[in-house]
C-alpha atoms as a PDB file:
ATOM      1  CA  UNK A   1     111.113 113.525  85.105  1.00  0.00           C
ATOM      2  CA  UNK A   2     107.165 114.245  85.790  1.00  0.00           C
ATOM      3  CA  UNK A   3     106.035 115.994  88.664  1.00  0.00           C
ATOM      4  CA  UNK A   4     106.674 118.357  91.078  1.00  0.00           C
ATOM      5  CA  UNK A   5     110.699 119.700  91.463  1.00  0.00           C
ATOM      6  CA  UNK A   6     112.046 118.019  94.230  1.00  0.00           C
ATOM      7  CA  UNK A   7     114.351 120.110  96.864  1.00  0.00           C
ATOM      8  CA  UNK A   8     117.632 119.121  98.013  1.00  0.00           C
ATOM      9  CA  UNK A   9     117.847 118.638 101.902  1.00  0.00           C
ATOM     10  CA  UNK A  10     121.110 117.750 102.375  1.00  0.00           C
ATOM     11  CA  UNK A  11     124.480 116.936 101.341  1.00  0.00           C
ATOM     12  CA  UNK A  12     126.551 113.391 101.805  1.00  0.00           C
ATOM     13  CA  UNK A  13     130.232 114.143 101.411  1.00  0.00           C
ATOM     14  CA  UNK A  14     132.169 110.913 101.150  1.00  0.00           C
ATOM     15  CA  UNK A  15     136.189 110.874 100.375  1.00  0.00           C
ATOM     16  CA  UNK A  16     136.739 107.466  99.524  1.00  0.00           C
ATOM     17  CA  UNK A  17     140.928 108.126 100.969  1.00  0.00           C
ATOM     18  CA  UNK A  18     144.109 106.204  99.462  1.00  0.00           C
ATOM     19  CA  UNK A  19     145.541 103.035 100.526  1.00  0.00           C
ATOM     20  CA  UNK A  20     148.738 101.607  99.488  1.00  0.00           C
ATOM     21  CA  UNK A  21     148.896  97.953  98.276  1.00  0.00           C
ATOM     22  CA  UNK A  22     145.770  97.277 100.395  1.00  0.00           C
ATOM     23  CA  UNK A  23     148.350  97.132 103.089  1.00  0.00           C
ATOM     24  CA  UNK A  24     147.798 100.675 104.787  1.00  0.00           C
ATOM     25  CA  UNK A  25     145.684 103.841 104.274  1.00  0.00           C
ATOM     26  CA  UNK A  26     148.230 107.161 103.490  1.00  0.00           C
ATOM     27  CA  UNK A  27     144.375 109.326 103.876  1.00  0.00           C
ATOM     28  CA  UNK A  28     141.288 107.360 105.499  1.00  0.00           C
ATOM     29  CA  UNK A  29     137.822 107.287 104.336  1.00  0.00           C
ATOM     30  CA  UNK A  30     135.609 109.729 105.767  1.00  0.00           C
ATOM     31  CA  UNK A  31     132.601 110.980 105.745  1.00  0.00           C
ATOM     32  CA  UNK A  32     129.649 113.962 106.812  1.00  0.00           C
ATOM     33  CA  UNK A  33     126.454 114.979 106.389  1.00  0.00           C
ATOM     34  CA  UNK A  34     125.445 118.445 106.220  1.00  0.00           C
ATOM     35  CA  UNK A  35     121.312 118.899 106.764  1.00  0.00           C
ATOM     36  CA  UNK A  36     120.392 122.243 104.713  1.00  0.00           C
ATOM     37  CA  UNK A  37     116.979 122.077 106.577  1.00  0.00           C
ATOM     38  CA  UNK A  38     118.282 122.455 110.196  1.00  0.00           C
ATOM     39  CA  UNK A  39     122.202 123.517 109.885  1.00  0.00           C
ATOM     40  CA  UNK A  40     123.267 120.737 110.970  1.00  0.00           C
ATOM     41  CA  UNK A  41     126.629 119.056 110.467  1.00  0.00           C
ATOM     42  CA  UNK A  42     126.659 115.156 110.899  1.00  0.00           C
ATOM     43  CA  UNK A  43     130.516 113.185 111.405  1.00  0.00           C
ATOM     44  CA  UNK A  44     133.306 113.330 109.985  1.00  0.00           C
ATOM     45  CA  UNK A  45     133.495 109.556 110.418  1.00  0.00           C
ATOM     46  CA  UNK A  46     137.067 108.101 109.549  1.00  0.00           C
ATOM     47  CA  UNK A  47     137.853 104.787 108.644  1.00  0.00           C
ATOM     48  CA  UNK A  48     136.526 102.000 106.158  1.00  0.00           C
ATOM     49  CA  UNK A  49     134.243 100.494 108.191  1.00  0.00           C
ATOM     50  CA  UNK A  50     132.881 103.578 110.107  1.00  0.00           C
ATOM     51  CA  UNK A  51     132.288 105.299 106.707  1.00  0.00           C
ATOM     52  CA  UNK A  52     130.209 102.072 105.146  1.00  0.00           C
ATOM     53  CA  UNK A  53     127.707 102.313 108.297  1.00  0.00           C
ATOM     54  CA  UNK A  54     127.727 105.852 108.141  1.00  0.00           C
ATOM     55  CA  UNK A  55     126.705 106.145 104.561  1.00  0.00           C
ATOM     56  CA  UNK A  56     123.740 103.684 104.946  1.00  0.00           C
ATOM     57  CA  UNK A  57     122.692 104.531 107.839  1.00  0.00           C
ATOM     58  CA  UNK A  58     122.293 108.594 107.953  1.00  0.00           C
ATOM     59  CA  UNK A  59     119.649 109.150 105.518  1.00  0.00           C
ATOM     60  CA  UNK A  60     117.140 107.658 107.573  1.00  0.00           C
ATOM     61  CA  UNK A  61     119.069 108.416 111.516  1.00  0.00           C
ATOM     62  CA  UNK A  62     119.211 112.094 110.308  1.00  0.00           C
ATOM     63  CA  UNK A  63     115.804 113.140 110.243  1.00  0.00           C
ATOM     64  CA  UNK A  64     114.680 111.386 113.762  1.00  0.00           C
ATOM     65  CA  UNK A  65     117.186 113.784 115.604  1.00  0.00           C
ATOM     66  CA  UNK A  66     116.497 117.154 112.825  1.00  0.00           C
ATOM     67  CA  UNK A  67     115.042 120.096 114.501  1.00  0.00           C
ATOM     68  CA  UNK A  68     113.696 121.258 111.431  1.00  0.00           C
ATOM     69  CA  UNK A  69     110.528 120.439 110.089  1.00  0.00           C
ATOM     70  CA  UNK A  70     111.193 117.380 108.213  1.00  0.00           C
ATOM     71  CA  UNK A  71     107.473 116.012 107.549  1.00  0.00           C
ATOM     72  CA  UNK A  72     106.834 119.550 106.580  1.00  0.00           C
ATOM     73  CA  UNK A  73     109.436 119.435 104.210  1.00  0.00           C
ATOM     74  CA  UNK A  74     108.414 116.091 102.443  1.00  0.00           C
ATOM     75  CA  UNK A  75     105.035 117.043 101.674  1.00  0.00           C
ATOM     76  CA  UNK A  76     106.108 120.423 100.562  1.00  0.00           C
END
């Protein structure tokens, strides 16, 4: 990798659960966000479906409602 380091902003935690016999889940899927700029915890979301929108949409939902300094950040 070339450049300059980049910094890690925050952290997508995703349990993917257990299902039995794609019948019934014994442990949901769920999910959170934790933003190492602002403190901020994001979720838990539960369930399949909640977890798939969460996951694609937080990386770019998070920083419109961060009370950090996210452009600052980026061009750091």
């Amino acid at each position: 990798m070339t450049g300059r380091p980049q910094r890690i902003t925050g952290a997508l935690y995703v349990d993917t659960g257990q299902e039995v016999r794609s019948v019934r889940w014994i442990k949901p899927p769920r999910a959170r966000y934790e933003c190492l700029l602002c403190r901020t915890v994001e979720g838990p979301v539960t369930g399949a479906e909640a977890v798939a929108r969460f996951v694609a949409t937080i990386r770019t939902d998070h920083p419109t409602r961060c009370t950090a300094n996210y452009k600052g950040v980026q061009a750091a």
